[in-house]
PDB file of N, CA and C in Angstrom:
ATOM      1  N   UNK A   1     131.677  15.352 131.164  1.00  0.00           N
ATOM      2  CA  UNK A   1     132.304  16.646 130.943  1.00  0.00           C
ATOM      3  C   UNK A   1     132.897  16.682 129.536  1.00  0.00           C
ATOM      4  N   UNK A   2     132.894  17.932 128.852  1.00  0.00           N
ATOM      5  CA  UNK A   2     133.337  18.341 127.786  1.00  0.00           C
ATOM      6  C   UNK A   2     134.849  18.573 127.626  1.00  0.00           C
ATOM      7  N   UNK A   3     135.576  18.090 126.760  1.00  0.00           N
ATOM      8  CA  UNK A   3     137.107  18.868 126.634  1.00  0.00           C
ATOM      9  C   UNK A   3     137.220  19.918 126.374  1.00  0.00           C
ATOM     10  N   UNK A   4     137.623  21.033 126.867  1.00  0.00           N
ATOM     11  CA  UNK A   4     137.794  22.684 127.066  1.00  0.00           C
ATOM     12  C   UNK A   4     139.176  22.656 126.501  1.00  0.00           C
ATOM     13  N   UNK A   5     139.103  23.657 125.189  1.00  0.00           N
ATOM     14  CA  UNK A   5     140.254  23.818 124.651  1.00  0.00           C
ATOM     15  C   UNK A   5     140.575  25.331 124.762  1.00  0.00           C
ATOM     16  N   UNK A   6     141.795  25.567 124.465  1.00  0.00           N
ATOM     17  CA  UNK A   6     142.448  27.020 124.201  1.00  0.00           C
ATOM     18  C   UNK A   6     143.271  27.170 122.671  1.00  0.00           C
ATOM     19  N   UNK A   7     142.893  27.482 122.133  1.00  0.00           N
ATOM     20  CA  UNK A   7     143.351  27.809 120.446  1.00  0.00           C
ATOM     21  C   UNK A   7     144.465  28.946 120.096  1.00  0.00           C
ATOM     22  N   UNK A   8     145.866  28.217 120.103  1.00  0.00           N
ATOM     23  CA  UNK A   8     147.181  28.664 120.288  1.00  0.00           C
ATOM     24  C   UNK A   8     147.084  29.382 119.375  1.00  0.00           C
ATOM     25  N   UNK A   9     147.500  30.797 118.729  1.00  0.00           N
ATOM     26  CA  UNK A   9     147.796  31.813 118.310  1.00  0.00           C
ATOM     27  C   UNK A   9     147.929  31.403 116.148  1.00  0.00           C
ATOM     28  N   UNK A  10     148.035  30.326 116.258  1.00  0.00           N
ATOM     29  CA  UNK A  10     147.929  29.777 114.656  1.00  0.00           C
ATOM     30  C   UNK A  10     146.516  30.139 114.135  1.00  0.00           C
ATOM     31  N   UNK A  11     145.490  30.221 115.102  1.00  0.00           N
ATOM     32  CA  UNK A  11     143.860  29.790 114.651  1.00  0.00           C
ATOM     33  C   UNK A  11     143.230  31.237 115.402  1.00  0.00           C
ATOM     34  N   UNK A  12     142.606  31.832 114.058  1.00  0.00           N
ATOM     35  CA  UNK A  12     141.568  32.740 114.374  1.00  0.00           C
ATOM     36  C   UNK A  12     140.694  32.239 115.513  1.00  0.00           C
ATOM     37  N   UNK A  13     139.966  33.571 116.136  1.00  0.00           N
ATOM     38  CA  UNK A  13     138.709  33.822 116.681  1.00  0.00           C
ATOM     39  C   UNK A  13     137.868  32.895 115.838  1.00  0.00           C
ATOM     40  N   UNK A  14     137.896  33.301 114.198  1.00  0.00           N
ATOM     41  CA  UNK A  14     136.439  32.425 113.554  1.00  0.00           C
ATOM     42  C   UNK A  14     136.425  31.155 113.730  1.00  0.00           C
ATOM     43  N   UNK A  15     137.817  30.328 114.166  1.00  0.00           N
ATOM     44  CA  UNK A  15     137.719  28.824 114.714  1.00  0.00           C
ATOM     45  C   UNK A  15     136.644  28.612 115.686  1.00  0.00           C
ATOM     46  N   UNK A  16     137.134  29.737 117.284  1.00  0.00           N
ATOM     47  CA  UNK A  16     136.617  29.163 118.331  1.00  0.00           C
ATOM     48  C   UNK A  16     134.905  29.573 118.174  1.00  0.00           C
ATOM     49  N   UNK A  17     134.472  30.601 117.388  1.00  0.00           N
ATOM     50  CA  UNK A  17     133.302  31.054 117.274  1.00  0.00           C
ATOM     51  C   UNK A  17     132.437  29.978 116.581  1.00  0.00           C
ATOM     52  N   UNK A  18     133.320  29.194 115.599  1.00  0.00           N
ATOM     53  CA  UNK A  18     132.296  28.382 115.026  1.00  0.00           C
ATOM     54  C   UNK A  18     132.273  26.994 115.856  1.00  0.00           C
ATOM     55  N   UNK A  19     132.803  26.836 116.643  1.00  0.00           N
ATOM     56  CA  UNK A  19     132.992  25.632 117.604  1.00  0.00           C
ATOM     57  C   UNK A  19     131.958  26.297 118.779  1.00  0.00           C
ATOM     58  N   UNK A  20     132.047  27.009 118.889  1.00  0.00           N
ATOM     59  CA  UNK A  20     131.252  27.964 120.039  1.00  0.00           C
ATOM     60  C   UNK A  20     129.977  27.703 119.685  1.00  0.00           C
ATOM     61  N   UNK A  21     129.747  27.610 118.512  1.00  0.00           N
ATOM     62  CA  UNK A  21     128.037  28.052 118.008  1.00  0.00           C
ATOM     63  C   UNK A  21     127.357  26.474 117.686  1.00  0.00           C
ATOM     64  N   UNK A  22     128.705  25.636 118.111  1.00  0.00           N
ATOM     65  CA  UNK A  22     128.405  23.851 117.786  1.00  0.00           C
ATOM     66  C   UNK A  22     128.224  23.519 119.459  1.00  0.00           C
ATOM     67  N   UNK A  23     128.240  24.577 120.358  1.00  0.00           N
ATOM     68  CA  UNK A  23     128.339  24.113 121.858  1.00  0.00           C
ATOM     69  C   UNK A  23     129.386  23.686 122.480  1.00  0.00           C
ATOM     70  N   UNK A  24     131.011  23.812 121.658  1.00  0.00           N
ATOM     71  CA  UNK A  24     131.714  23.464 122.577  1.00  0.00           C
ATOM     72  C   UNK A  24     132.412  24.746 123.527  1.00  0.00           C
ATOM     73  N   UNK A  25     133.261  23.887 124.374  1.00  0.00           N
ATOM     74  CA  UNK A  25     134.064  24.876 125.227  1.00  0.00           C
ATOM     75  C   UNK A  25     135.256  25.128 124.506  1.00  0.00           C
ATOM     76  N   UNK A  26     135.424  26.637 124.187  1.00  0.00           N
ATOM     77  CA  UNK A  26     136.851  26.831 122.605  1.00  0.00           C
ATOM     78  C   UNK A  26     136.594  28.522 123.181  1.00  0.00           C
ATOM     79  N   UNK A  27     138.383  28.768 123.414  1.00  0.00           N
ATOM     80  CA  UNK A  27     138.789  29.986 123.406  1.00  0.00           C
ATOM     81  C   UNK A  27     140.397  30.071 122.519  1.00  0.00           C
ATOM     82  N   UNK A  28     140.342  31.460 122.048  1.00  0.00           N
ATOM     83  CA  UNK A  28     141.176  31.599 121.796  1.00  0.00           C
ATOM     84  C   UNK A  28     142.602  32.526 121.789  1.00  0.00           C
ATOM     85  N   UNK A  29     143.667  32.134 121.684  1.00  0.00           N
ATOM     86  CA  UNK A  29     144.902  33.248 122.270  1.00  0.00           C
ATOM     87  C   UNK A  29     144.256  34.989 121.654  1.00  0.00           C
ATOM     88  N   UNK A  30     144.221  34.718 120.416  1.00  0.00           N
ATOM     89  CA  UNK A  30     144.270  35.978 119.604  1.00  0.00           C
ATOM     90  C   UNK A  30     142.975  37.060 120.355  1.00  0.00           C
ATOM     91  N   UNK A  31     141.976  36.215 120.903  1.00  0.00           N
ATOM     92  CA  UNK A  31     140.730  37.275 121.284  1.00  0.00           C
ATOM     93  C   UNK A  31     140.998  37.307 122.883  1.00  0.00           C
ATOM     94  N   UNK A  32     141.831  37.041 123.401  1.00  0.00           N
ATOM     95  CA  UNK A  32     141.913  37.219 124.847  1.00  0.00           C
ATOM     96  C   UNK A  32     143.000  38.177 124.827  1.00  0.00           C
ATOM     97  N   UNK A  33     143.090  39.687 125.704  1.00  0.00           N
ATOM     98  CA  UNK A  33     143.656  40.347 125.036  1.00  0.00           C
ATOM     99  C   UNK A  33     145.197  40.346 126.388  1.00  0.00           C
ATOM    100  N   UNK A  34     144.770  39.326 127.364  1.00  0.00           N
ATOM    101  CA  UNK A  34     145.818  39.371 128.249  1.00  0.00           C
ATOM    102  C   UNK A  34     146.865  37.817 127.798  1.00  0.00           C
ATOM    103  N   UNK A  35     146.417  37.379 126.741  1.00  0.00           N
ATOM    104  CA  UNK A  35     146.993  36.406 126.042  1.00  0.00           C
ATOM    105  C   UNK A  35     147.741  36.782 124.893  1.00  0.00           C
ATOM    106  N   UNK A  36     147.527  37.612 124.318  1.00  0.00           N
ATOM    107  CA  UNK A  36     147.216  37.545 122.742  1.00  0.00           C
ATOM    108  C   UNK A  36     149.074  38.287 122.424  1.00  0.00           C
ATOM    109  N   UNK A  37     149.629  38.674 122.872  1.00  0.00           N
ATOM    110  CA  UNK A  37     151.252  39.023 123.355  1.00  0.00           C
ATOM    111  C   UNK A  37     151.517  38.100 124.299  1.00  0.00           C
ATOM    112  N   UNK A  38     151.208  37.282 124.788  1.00  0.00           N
ATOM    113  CA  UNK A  38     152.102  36.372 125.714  1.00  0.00           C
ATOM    114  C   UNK A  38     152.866  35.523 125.902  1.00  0.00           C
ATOM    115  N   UNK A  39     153.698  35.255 126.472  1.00  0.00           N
ATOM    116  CA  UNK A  39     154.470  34.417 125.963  1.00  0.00           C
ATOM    117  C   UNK A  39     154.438  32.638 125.645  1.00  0.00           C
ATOM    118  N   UNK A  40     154.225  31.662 125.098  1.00  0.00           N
ATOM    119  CA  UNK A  40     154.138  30.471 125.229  1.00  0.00           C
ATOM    120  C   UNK A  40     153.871  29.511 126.510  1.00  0.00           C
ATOM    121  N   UNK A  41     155.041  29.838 127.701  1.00  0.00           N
ATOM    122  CA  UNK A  41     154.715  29.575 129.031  1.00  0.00           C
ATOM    123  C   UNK A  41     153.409  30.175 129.628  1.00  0.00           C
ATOM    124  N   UNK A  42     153.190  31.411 129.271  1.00  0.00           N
ATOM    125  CA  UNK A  42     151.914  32.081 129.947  1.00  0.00           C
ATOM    126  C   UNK A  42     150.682  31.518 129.640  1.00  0.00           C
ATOM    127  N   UNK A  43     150.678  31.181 128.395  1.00  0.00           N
ATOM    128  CA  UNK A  43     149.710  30.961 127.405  1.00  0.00           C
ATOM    129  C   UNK A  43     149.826  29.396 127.936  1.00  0.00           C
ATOM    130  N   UNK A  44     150.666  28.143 128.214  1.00  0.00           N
ATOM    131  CA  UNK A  44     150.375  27.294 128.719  1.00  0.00           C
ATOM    132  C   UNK A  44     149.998  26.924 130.364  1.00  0.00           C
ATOM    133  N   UNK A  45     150.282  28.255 130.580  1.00  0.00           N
ATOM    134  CA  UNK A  45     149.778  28.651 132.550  1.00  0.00           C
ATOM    135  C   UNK A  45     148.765  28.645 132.177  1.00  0.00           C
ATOM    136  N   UNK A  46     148.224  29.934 131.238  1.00  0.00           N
ATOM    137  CA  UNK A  46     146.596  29.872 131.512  1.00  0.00           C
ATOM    138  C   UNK A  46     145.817  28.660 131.856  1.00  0.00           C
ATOM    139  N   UNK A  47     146.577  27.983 130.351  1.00  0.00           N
ATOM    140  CA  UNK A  47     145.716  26.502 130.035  1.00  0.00           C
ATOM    141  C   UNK A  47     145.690  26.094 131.155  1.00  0.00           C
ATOM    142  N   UNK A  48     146.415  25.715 131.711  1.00  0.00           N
ATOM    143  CA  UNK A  48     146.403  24.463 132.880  1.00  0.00           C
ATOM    144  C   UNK A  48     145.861  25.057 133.819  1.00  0.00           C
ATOM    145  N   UNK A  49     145.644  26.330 134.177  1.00  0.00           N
ATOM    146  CA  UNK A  49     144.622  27.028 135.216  1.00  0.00           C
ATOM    147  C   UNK A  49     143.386  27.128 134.561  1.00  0.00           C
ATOM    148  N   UNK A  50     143.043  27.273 133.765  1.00  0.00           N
ATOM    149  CA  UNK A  50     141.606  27.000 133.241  1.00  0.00           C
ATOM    150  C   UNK A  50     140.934  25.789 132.897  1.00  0.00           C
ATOM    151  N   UNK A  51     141.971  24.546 132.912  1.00  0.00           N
ATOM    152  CA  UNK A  51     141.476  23.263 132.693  1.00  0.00           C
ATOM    153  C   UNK A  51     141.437  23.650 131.051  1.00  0.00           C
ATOM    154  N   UNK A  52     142.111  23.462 130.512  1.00  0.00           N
ATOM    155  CA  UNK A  52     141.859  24.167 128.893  1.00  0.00           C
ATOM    156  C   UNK A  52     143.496  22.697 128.493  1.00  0.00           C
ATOM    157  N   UNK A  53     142.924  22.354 126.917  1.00  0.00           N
ATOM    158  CA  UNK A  53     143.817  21.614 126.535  1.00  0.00           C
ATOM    159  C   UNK A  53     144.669  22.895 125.281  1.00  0.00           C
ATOM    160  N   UNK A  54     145.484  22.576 125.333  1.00  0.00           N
ATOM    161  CA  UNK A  54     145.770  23.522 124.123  1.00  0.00           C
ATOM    162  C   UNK A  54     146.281  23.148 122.509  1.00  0.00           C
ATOM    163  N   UNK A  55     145.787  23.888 121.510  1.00  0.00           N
ATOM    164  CA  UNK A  55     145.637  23.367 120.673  1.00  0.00           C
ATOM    165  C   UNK A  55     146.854  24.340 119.699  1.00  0.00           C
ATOM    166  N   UNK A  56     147.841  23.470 119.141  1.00  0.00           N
ATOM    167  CA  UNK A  56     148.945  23.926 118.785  1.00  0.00           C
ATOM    168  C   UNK A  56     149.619  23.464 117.514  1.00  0.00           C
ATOM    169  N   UNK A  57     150.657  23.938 116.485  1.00  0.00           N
ATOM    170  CA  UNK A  57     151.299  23.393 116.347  1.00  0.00           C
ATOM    171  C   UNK A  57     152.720  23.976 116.761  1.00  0.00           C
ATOM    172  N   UNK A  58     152.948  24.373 117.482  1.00  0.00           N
ATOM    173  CA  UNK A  58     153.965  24.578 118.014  1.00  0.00           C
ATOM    174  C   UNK A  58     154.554  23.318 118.940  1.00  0.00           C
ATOM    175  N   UNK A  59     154.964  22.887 118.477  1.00  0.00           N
ATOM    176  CA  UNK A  59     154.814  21.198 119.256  1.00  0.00           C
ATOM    177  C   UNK A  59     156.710  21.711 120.019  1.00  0.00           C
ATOM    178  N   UNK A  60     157.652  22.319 119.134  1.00  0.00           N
ATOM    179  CA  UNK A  60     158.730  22.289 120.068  1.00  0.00           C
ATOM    180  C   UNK A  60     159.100  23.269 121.348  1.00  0.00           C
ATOM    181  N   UNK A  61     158.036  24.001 121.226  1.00  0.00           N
ATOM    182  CA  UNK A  61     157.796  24.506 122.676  1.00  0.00           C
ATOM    183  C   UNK A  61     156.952  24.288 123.425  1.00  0.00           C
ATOM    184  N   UNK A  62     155.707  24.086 123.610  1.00  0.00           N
ATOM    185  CA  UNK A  62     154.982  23.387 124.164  1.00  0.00           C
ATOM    186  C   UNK A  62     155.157  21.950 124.921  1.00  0.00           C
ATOM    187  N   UNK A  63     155.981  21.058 123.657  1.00  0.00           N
ATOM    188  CA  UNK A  63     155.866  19.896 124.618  1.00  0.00           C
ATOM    189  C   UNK A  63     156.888  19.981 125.924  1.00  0.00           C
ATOM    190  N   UNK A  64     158.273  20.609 125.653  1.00  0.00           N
ATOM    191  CA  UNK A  64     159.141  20.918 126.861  1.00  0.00           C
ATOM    192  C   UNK A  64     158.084  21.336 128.183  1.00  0.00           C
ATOM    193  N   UNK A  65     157.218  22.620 127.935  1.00  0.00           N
ATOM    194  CA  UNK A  65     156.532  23.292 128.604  1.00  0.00           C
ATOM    195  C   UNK A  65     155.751  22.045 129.765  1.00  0.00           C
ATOM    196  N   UNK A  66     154.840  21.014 128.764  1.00  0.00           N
ATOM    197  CA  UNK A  66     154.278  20.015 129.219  1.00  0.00           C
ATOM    198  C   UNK A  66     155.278  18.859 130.054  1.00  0.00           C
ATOM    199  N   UNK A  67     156.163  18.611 129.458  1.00  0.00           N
ATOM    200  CA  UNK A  67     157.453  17.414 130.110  1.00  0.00           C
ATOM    201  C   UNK A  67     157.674  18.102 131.847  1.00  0.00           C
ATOM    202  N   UNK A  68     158.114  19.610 131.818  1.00  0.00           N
ATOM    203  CA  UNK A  68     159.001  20.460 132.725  1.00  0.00           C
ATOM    204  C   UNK A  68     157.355  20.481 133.921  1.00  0.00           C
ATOM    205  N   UNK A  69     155.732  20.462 133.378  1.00  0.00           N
ATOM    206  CA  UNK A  69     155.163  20.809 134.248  1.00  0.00           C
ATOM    207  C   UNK A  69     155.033  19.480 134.961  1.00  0.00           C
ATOM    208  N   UNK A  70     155.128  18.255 134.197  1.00  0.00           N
ATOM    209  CA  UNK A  70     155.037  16.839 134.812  1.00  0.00           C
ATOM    210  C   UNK A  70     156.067  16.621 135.593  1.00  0.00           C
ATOM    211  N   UNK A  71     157.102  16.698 135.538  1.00  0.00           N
ATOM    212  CA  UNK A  71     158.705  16.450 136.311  1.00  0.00           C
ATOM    213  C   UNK A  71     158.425  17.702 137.226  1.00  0.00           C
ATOM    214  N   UNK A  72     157.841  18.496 137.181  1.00  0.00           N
ATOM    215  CA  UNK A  72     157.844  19.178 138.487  1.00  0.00           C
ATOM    216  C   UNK A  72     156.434  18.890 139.565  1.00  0.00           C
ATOM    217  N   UNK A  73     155.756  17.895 138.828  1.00  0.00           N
ATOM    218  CA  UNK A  73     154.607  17.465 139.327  1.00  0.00           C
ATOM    219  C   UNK A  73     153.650  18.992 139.694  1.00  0.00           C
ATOM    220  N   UNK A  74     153.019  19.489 138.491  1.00  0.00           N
ATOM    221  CA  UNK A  74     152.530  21.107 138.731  1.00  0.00           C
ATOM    222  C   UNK A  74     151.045  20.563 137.708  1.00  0.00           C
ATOM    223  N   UNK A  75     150.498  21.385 137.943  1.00  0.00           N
ATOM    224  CA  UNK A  75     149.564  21.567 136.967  1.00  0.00           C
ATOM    225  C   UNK A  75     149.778  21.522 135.736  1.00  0.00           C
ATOM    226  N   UNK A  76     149.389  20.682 134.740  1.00  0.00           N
ATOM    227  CA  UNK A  76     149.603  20.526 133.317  1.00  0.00           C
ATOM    228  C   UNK A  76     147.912  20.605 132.458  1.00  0.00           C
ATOM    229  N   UNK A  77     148.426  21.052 131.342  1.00  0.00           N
ATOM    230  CA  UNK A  77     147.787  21.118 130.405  1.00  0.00           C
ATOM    231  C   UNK A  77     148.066  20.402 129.354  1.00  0.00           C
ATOM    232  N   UNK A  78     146.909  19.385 128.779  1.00  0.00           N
ATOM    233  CA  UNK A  78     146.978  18.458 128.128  1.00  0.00           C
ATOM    234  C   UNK A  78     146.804  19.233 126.334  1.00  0.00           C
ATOM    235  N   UNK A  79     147.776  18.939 125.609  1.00  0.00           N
ATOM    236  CA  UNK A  79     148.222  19.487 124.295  1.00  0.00           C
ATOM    237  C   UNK A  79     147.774  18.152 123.450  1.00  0.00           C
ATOM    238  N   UNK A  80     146.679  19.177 122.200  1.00  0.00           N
ATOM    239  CA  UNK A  80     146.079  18.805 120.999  1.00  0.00           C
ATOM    240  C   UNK A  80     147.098  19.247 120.056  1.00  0.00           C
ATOM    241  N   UNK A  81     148.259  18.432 119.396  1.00  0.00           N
ATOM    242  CA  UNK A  81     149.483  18.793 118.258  1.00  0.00           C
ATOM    243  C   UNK A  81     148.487  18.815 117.248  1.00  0.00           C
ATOM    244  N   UNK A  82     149.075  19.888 116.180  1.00  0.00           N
ATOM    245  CA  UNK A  82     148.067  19.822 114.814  1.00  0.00           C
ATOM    246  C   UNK A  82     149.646  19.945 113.844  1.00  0.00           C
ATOM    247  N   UNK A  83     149.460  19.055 113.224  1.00  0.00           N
ATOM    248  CA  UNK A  83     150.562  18.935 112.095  1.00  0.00           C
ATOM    249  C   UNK A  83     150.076  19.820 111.230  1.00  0.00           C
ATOM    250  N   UNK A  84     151.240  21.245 110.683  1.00  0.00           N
ATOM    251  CA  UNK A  84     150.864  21.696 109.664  1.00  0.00           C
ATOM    252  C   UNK A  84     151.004  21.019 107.862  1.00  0.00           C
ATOM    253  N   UNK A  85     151.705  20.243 107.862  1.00  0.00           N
ATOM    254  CA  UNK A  85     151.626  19.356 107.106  1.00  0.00           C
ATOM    255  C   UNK A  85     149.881  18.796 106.712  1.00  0.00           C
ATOM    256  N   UNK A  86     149.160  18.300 107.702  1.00  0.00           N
ATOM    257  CA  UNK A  86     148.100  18.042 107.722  1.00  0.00           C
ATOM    258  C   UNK A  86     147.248  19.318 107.179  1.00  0.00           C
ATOM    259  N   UNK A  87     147.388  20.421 107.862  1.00  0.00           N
ATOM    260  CA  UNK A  87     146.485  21.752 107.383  1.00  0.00           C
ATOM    261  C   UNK A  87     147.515  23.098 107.435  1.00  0.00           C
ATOM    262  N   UNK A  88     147.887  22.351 105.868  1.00  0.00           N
ATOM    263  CA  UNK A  88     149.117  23.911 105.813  1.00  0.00           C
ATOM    264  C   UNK A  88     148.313  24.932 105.388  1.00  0.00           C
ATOM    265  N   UNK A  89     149.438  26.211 106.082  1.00  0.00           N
ATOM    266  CA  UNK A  89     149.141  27.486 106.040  1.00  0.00           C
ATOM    267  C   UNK A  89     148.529  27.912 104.878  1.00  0.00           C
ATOM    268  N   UNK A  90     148.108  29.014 104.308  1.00  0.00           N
ATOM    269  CA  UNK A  90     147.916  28.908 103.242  1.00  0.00           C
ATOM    270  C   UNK A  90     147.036  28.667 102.088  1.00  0.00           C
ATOM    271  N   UNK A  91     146.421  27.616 102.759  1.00  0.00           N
ATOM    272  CA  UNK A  91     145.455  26.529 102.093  1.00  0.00           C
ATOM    273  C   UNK A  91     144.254  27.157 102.235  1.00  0.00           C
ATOM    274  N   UNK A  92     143.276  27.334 101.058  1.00  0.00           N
ATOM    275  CA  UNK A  92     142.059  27.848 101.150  1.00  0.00           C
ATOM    276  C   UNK A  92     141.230  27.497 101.516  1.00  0.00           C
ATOM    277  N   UNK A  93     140.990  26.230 102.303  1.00  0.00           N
ATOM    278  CA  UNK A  93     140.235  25.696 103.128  1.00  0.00           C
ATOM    279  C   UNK A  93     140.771  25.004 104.411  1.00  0.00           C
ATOM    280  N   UNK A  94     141.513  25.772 104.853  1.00  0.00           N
ATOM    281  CA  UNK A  94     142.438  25.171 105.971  1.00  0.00           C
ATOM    282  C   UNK A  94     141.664  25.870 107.432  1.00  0.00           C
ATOM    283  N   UNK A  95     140.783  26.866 107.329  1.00  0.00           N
ATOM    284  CA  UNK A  95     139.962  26.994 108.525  1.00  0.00           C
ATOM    285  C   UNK A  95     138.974  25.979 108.611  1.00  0.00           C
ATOM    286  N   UNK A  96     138.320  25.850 107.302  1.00  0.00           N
ATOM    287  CA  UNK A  96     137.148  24.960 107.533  1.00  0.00           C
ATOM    288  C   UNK A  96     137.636  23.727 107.600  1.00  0.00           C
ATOM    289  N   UNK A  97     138.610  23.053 107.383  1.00  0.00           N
ATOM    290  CA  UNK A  97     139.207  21.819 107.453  1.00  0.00           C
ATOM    291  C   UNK A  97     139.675  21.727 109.040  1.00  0.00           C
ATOM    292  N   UNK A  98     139.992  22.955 109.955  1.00  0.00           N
ATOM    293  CA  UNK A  98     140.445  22.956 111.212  1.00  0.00           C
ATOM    294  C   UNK A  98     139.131  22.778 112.155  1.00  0.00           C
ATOM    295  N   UNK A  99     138.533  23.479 111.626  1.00  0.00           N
ATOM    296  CA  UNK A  99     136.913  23.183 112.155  1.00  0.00           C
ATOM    297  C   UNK A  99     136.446  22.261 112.181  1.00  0.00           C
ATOM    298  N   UNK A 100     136.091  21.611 111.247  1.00  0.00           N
ATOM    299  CA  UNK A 100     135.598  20.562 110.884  1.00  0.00           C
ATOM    300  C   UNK A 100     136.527  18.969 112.033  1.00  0.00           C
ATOM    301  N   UNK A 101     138.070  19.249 111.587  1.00  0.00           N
ATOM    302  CA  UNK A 101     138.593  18.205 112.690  1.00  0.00           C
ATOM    303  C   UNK A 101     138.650  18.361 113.951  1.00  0.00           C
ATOM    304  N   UNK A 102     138.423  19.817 113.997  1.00  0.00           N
ATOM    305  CA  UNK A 102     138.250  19.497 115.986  1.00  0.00           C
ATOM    306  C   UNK A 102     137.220  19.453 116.752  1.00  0.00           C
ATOM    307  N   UNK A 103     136.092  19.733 115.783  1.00  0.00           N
ATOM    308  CA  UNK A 103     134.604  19.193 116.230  1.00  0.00           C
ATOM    309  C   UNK A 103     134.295  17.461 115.668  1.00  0.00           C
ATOM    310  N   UNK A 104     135.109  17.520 115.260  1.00  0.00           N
ATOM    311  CA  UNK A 104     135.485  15.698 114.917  1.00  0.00           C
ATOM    312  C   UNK A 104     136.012  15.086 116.351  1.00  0.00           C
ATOM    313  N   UNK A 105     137.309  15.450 117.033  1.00  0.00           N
ATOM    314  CA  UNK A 105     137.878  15.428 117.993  1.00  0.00           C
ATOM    315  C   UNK A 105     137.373  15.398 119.171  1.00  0.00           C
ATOM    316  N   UNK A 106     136.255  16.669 119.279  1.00  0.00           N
ATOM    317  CA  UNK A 106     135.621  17.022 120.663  1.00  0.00           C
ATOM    318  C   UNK A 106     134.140  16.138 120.388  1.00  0.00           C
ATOM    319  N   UNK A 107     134.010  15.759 120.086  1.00  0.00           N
ATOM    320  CA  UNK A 107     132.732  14.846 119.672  1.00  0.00           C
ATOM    321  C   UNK A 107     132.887  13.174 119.805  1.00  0.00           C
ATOM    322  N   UNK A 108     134.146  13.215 120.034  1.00  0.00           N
ATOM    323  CA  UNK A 108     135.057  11.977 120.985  1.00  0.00           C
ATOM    324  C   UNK A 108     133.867  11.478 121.863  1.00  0.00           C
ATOM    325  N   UNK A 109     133.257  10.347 121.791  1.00  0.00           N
ATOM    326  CA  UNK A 109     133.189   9.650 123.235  1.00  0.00           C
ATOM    327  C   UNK A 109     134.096  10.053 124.057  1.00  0.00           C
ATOM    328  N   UNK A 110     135.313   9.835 123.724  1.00  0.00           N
ATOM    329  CA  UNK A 110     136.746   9.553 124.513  1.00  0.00           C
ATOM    330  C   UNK A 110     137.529  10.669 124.687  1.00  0.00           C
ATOM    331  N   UNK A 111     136.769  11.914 124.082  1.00  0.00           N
ATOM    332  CA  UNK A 111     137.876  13.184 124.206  1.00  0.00           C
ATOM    333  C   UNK A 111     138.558  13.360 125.565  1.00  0.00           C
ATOM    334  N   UNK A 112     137.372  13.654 126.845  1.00  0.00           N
ATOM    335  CA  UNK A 112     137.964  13.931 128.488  1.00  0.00           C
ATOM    336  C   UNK A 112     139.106  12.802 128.461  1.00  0.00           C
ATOM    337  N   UNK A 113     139.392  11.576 127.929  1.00  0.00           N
ATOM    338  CA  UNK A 113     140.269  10.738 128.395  1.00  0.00           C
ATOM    339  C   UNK A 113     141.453  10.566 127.631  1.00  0.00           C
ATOM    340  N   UNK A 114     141.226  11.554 126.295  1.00  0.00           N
ATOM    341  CA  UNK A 114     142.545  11.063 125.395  1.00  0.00           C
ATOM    342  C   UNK A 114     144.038  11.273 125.922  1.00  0.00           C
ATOM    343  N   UNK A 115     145.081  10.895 125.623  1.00  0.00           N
ATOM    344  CA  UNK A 115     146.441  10.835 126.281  1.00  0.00           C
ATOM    345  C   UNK A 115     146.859  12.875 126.350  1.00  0.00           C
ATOM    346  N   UNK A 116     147.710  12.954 127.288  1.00  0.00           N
ATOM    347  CA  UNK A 116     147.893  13.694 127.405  1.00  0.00           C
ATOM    348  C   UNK A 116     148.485  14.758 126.642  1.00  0.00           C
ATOM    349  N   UNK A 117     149.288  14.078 125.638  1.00  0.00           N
ATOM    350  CA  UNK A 117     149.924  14.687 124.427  1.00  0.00           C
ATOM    351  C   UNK A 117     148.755  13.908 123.176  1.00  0.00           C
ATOM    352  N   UNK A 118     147.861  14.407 122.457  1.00  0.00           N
ATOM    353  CA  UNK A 118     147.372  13.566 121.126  1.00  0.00           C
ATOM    354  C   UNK A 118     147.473  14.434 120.284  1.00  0.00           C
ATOM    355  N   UNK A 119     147.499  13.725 118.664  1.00  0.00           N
ATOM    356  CA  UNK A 119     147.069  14.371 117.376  1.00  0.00           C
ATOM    357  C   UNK A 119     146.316  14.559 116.894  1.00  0.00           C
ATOM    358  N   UNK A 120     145.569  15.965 116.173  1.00  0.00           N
ATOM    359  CA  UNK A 120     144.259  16.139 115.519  1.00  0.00           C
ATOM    360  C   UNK A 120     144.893  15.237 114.128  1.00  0.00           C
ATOM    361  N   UNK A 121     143.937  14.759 113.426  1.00  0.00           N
ATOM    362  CA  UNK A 121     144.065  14.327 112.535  1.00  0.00           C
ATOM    363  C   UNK A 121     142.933  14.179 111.485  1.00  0.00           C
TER     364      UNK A 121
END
């Protein structure tokens, strides 16, 4: 099985489209239109009801989100952190550099098994 991601509100449609057109499983907040206003919790419900990892850098809400679904023993969704440091805003090649590492990522032997919290890098 493939790692099925959800592409947190930082990353265009043209992310998941060009991951889409490489065969992976990639959606994203901004083109789902019952997402795309939602709130962080919702947006990590989906995930974990769709089997979707989510791909963020919002790391100080999210990870609570992830801690609170484990301690309540609930459905969790396993979170891909993207340091903006790594691909700051801004940067004129910071889509194709996002692309490029998460078809790096999902091309894992090991993606279905990576830890539940990991870093794109």
């Amino acid at each position: 099985m493939t790692a099925r991601l959800l592409l947190d509100e930082h990353y265009g449609e043209a992310v998941a489209v060009a991951l889409r057109e490489r065969r992976f499983d990639v959606v994203s907040v901004v083109a789902d239109p019952a997402l795309r206003s939602a709130s962080d919790a919702m947006v990590y419900a989906a995930a974990a009801e769709q089997g979707r990892r989510v791909v963020t850098e919002n790391i100080k809400d999210f990870r609570p989100l992830l801690m609170d679904a484990l301690a309540r023993d609930e459905p969790a969704a396993s979170l891909l952190l993207v340091s903006p440091r790594r691909f700051p805003r801004g940067s004129g090649d910071r889509t194709a550099a996002i692309i490029a590492a998460l078809a790096a990522w999902l091309e894992r032997p090991d993606a279905d098994a990576r830890p539940i919290e990991d870093w794109l890098v």
